[in-house]
N, C-alpha and C. Protein backbone atom coordinates (compact mmCIF):
# COMPACT_ATOMS: atom_id res chain seq x y z
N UNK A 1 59.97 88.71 -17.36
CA UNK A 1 58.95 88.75 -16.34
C UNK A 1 57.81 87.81 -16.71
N UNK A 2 57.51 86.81 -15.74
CA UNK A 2 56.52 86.47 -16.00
C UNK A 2 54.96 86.72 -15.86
N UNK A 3 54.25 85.93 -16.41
CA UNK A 3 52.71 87.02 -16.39
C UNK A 3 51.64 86.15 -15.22
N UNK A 4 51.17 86.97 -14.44
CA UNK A 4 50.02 86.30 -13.19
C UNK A 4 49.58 85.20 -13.49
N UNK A 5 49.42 85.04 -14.55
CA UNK A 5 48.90 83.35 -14.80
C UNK A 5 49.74 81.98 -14.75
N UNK A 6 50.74 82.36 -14.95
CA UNK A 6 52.23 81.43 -14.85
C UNK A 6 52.16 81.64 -13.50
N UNK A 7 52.30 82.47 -12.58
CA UNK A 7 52.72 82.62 -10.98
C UNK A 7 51.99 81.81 -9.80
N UNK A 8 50.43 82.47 -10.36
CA UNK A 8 49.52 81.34 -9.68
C UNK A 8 49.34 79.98 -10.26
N UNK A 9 49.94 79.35 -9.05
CA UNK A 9 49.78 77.74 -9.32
C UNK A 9 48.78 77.16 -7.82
N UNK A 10 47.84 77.02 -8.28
CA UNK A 10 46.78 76.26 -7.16
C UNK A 10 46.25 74.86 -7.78
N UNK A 11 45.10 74.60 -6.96
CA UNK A 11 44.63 73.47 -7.21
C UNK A 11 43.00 73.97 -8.17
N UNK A 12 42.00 73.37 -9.06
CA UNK A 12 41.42 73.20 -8.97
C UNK A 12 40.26 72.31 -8.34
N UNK A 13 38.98 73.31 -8.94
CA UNK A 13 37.99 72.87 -8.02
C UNK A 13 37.62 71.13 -8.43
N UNK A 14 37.54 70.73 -10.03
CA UNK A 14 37.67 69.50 -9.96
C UNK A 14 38.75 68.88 -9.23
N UNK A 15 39.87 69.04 -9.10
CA UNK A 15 41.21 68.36 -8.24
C UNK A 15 40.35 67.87 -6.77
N UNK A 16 39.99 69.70 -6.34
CA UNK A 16 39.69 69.29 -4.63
C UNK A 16 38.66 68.15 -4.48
N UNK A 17 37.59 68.32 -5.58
CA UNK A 17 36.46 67.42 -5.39
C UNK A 17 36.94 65.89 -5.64
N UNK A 18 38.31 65.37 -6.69
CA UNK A 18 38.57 64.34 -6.08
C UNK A 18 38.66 63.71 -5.46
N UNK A 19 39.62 64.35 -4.77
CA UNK A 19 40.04 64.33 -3.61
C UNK A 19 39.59 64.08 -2.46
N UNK A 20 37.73 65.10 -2.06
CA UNK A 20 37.22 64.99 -1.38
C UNK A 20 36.91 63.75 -1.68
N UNK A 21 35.59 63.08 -2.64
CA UNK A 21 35.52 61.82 -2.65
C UNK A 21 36.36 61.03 -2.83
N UNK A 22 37.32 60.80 -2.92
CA UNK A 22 38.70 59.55 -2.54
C UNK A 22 38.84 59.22 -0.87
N UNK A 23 38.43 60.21 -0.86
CA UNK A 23 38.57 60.52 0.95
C UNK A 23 37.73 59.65 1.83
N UNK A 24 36.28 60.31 0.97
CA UNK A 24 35.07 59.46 1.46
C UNK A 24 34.97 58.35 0.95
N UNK A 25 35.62 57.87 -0.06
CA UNK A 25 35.45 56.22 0.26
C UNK A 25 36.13 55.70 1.07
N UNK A 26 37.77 55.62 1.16
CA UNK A 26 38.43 55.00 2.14
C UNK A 26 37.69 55.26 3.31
N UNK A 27 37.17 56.14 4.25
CA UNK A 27 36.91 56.40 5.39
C UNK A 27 35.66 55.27 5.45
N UNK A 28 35.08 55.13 4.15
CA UNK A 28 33.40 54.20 3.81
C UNK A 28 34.40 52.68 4.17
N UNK A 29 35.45 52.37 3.69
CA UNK A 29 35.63 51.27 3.30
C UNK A 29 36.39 51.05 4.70
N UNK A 30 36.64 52.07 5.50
CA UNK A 30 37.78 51.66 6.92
C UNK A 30 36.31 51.15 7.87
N UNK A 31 35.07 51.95 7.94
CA UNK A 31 34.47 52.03 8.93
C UNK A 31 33.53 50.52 8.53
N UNK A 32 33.17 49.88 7.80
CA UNK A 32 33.33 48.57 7.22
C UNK A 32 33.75 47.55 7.59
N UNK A 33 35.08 47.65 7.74
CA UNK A 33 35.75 46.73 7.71
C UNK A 33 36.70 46.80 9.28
N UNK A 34 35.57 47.38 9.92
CA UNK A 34 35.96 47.47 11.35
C UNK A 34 34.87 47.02 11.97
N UNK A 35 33.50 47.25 11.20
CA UNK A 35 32.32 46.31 11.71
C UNK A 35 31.57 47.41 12.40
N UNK A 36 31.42 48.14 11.47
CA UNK A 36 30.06 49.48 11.86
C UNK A 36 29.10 48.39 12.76
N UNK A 37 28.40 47.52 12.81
CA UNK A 37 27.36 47.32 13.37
C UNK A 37 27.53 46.26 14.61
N UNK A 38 27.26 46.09 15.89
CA UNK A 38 27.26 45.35 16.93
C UNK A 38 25.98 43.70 16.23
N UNK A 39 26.10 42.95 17.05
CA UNK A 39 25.41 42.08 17.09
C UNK A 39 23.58 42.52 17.53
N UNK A 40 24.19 43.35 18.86
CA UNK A 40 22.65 43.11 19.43
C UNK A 40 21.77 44.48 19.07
N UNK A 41 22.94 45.27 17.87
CA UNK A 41 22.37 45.97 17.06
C UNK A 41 21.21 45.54 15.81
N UNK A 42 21.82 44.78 14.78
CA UNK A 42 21.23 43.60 14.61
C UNK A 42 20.01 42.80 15.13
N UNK A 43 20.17 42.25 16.08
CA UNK A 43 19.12 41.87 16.72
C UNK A 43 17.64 42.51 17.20
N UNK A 44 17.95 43.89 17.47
CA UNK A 44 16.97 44.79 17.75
C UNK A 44 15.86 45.12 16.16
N UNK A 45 17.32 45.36 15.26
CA UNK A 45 16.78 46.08 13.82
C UNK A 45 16.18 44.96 13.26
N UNK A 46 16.38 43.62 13.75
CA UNK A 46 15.30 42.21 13.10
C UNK A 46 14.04 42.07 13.89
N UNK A 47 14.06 42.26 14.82
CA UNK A 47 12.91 42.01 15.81
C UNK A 47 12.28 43.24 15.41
N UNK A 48 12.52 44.44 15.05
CA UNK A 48 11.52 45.48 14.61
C UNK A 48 10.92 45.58 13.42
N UNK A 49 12.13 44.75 12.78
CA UNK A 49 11.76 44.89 11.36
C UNK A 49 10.53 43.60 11.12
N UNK A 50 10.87 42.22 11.97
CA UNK A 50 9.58 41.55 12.12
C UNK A 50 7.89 42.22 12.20
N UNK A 51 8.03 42.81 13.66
CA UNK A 51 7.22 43.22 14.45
C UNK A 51 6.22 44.35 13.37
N UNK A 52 7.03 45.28 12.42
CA UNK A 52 6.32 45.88 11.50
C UNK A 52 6.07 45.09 10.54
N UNK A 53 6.89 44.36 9.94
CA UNK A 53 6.32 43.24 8.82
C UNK A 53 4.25 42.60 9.41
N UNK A 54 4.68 41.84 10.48
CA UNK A 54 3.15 41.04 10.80
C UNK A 54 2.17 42.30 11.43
N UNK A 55 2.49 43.28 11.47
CA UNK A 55 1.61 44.63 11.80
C UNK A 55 1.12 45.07 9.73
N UNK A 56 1.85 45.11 9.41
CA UNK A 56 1.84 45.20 7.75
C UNK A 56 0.91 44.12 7.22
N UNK A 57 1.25 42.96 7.47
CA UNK A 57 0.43 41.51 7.21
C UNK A 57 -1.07 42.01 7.97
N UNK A 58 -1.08 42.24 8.92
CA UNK A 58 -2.52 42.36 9.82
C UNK A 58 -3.03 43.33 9.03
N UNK A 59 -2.91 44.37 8.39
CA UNK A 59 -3.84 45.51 7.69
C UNK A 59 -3.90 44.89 6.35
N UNK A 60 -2.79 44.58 5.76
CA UNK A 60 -2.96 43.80 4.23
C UNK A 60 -3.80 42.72 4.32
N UNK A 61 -4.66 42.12 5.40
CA UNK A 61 -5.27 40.78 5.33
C UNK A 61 -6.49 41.46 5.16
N UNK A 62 -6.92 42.15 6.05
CA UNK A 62 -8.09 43.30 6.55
C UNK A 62 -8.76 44.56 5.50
N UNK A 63 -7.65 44.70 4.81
CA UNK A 63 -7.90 45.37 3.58
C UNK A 63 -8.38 44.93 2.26
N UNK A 64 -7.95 43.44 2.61
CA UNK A 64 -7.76 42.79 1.28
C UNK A 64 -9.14 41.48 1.38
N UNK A 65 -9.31 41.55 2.65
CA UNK A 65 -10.07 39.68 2.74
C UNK A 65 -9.61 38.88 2.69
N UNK A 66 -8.26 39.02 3.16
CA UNK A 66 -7.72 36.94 2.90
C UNK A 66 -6.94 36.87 4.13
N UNK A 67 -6.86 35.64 4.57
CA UNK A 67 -6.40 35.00 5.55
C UNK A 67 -5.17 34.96 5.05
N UNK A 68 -4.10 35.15 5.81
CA UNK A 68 -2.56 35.23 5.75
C UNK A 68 -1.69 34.47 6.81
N UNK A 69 -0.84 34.23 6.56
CA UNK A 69 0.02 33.28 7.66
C UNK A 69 1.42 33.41 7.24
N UNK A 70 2.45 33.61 8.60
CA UNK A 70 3.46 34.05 8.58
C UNK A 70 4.13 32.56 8.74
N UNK A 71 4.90 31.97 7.95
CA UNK A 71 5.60 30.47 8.09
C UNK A 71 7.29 30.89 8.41
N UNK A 72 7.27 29.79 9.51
CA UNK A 72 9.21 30.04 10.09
C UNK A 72 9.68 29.00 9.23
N UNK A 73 10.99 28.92 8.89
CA UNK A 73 12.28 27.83 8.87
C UNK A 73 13.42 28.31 9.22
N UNK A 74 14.09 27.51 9.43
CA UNK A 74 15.30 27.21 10.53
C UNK A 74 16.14 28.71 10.17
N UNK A 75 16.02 29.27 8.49
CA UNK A 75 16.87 30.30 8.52
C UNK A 75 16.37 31.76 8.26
N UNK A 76 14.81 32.03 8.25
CA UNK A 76 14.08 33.07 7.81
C UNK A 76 12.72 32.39 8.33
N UNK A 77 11.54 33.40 7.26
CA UNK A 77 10.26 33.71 7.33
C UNK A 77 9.64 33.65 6.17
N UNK A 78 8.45 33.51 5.72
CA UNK A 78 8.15 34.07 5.18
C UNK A 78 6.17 34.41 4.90
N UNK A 79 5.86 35.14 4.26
CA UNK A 79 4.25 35.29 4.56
C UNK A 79 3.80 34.40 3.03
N UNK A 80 2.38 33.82 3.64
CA UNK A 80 1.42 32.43 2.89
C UNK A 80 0.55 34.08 2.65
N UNK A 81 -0.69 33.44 1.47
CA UNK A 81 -2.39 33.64 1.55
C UNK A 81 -3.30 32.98 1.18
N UNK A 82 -3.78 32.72 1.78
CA UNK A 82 -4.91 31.14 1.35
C UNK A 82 -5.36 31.64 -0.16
N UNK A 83 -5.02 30.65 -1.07
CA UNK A 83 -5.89 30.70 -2.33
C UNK A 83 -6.88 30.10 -2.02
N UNK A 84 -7.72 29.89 -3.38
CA UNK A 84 -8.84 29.22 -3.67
C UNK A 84 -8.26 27.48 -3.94
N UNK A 85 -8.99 26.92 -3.32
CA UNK A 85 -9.01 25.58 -2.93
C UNK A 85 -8.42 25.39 -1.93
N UNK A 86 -8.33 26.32 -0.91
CA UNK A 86 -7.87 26.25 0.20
C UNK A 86 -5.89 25.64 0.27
N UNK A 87 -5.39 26.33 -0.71
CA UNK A 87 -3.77 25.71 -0.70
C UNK A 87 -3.03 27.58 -0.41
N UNK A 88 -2.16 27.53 0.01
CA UNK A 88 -1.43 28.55 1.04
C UNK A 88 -0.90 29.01 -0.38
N UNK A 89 0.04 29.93 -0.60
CA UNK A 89 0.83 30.35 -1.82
C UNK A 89 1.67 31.52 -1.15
N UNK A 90 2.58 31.75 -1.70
CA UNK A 90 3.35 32.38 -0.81
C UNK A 90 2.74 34.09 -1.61
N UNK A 91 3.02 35.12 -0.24
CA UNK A 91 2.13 36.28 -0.83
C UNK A 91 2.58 36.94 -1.40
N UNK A 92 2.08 37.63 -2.55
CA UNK A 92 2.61 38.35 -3.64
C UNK A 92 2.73 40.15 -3.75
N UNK A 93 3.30 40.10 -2.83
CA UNK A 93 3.53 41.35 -2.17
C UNK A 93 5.22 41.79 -1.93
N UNK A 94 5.68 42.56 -2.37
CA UNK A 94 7.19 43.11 -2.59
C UNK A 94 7.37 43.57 -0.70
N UNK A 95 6.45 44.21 -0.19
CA UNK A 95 6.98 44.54 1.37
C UNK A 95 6.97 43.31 2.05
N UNK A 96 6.04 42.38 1.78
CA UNK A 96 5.83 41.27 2.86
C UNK A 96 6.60 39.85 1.79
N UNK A 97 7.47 40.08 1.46
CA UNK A 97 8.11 39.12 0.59
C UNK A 97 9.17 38.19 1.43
N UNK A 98 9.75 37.05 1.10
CA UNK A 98 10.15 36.33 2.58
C UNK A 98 11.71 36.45 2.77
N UNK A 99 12.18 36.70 4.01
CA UNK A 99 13.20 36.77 4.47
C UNK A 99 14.25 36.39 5.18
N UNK A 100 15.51 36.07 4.65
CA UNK A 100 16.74 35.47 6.20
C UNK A 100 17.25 36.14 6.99
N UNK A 101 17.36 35.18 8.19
CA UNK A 101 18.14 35.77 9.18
C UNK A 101 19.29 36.60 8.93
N UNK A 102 19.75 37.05 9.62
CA UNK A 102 21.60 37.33 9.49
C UNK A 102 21.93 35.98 9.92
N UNK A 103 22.98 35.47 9.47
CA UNK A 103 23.71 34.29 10.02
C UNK A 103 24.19 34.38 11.27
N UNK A 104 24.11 32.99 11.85
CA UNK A 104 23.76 33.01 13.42
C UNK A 104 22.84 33.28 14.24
N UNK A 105 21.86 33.73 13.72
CA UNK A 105 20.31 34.26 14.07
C UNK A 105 19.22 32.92 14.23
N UNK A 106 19.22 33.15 15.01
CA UNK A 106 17.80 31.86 15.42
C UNK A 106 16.58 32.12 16.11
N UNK A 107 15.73 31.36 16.05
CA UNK A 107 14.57 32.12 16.49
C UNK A 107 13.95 30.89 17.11
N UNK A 108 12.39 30.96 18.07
CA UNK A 108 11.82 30.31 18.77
C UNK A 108 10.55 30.70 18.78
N UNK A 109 9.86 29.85 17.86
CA UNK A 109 8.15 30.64 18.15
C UNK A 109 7.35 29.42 19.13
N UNK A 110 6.90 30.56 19.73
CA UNK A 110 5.24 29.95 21.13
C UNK A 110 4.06 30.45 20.22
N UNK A 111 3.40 29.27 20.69
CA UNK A 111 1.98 30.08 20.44
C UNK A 111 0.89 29.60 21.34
N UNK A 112 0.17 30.73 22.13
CA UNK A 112 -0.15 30.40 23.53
C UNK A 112 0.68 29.60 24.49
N UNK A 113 1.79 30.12 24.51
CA UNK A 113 2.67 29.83 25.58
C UNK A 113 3.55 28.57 25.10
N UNK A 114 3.20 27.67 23.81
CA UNK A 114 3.23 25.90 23.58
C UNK A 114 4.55 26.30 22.51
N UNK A 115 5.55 25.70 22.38
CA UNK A 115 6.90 26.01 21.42
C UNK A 115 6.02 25.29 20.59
N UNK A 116 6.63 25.70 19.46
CA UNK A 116 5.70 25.02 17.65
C UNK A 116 6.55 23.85 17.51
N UNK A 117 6.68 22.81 17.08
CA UNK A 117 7.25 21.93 16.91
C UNK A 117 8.14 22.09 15.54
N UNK A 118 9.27 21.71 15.10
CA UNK A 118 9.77 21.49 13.92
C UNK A 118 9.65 20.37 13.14
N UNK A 119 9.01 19.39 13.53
CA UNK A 119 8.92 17.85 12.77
C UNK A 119 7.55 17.33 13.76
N UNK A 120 7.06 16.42 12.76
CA UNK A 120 5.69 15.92 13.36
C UNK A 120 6.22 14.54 13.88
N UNK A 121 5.10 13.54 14.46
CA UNK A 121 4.96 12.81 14.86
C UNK A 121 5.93 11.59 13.76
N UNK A 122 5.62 11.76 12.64
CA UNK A 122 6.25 10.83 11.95
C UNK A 122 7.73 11.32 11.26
N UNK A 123 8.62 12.30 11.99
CA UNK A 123 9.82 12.58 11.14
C UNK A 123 9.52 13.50 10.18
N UNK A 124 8.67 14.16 9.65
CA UNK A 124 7.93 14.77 8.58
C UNK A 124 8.57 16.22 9.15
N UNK A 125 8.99 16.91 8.28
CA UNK A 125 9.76 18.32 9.08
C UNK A 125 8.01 19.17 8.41
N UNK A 126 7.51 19.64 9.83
CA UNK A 126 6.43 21.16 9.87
C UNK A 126 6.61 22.02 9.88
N UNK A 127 7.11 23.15 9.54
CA UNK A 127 7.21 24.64 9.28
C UNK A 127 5.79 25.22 10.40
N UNK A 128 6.94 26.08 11.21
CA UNK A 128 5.39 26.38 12.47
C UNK A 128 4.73 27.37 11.45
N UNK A 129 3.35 28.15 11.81
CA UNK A 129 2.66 29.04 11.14
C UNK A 129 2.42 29.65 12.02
N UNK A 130 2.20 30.88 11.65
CA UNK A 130 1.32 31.93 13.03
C UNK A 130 0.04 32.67 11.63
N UNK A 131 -0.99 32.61 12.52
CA UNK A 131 -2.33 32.58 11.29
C UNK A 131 -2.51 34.18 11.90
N UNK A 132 -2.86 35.00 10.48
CA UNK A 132 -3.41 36.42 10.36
C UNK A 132 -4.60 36.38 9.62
N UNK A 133 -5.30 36.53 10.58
CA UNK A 133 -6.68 36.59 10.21
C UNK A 133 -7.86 37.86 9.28
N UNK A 134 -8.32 37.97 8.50
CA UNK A 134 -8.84 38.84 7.70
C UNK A 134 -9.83 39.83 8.51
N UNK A 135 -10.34 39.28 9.58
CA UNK A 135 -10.82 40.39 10.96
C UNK A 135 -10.26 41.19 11.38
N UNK A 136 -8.47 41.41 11.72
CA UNK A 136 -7.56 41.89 11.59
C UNK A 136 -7.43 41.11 13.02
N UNK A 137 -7.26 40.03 13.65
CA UNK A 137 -7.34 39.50 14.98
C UNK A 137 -6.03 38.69 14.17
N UNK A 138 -5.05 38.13 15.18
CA UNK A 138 -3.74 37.62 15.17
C UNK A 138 -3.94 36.08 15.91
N UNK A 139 -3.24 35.06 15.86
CA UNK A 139 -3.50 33.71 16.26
C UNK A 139 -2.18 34.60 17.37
N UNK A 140 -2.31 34.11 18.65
CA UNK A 140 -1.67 34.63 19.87
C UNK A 140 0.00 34.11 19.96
N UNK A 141 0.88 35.20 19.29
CA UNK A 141 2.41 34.26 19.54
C UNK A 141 3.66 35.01 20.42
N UNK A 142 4.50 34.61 20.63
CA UNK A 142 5.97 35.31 21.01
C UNK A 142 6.95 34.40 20.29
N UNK A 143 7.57 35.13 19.36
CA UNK A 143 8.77 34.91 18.28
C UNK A 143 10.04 35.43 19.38
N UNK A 144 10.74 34.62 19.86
CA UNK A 144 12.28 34.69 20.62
C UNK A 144 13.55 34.91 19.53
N UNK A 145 13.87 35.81 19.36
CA UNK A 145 15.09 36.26 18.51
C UNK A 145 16.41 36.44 19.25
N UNK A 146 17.63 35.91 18.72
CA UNK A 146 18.76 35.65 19.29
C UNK A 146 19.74 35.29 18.61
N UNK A 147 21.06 35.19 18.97
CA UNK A 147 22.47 34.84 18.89
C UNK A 147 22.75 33.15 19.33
N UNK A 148 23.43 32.79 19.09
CA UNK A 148 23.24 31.67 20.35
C UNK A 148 23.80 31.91 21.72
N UNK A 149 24.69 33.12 21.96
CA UNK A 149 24.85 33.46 23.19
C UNK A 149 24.46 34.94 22.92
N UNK A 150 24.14 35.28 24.48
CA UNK A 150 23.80 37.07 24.54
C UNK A 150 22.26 36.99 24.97
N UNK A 151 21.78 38.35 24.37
CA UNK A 151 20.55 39.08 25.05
C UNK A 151 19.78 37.99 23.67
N UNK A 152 18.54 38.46 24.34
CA UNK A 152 17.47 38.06 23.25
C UNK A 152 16.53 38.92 22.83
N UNK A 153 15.72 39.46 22.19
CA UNK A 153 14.36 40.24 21.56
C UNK A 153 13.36 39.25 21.60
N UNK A 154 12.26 39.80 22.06
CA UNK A 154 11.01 39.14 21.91
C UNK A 154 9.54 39.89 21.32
N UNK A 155 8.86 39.41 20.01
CA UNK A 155 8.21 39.69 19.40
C UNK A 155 6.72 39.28 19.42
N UNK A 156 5.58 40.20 20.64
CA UNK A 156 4.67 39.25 20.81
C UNK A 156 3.49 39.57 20.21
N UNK A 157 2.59 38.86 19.68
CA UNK A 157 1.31 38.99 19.39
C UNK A 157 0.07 38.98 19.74
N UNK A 158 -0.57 39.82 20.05
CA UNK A 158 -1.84 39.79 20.49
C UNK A 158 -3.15 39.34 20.15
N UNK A 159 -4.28 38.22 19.94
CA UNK A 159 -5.28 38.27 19.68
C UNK A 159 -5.86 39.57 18.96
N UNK A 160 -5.89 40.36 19.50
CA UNK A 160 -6.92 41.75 19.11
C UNK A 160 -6.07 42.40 17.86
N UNK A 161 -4.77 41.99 17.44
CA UNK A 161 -4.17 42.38 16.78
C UNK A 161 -2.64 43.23 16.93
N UNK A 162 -2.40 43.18 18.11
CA UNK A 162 -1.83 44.50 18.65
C UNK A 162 -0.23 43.14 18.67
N UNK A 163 0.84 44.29 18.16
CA UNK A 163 2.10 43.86 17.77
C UNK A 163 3.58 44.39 18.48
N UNK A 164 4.25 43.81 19.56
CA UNK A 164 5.33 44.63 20.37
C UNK A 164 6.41 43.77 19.99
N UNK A 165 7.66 44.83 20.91
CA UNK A 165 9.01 44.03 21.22
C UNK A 165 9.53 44.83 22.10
N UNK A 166 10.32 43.20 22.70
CA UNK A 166 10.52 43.56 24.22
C UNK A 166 12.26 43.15 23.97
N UNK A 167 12.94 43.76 24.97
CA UNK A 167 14.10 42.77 24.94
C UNK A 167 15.23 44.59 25.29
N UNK A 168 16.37 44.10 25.40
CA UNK A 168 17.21 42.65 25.31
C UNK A 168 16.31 42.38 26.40
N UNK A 169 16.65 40.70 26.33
CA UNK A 169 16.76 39.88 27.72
C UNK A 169 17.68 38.67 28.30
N UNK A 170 18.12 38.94 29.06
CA UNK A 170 19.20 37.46 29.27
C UNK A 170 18.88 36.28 28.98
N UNK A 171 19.27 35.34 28.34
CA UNK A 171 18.47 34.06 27.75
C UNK A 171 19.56 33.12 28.61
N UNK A 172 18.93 31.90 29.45
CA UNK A 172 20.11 30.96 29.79
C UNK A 172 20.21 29.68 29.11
């Protein structure tokens, strides 16, 4: 005869908990590689994540006394603060530190209605600026965020300081 302990054959609780997490990764690694996230998902979570960044910049200027400026290039952002001798430096701040697009992401800044130019008069490539002022007042812009096809987000700035986003919107 054998004795209850020989008879019962189950699993343990380390076993099940393998198990469980083996589980949860494949399911991590299926939902992945099926593309958890849409495009104009994306697009929304950059245009917000902007829109709080230069709302962040506007109190860090105001708090701090220094003039700040948000500089574009072709594949990101990133935030200036006027040093002493009047030369820009990029700002030394871990939240407002500078950032890329997702690939395929492009952008379009106005300021008072006028597109910023990418190159000057002489071939010279300009990096547009949008100026944050230590009053907590904003130089007046709309940042156009996009795909090259699809909806668009738009990120606008107010004089008085005040920071939105609008969108989608059909772009032609």
């Amino acid at each position: 005869m054998k004795s209850c302990r020989q008879q019962s054959r189950g699993f343990t609780l380390l076993e099940l908990l393998v198990v469980v997490v083996i589980i949860g990764i494949l399911a991590t690694l299926v939902t992945l590689s099926i593309g958890g996230r849409d495009r104009k998902a994306d697009l929304e979570l950059e245009a917000q994540r902007l829109a709080a960044l230069v709302d962040l910049a506007s109190q860090e200027a105001t708090l701090r006394g220094k003039e700040l400026a948000l500089e574009f290039e072709s594949t990101g952002y990133r935030f200036l603060s006027l040093e002493k001798e009047n030369k820009w430096q990029d700002f030394a701040d871990e939240a407002l530190r500078p950032r890329e697009l997702p690939t395929g992401m492009g952008l379009k800044v106005e300021v008072d209605g006028t597109a910023l130019p990418t190159s000057d008069r002489f071939g010279k490539v300009a990096l547009p600026r949008i100026y944050i002022l230590s009053s907590g007042e904003l130089q007046p812009f709309t940042i156009t965020l996009r795909f090259e096809e699809g909806p668009a987000y738009k990120v606008e700035g107010k004089l008085t300081g005040v920071v939105s986003v609008s969108g989608p919107q059909e772009m032609l």
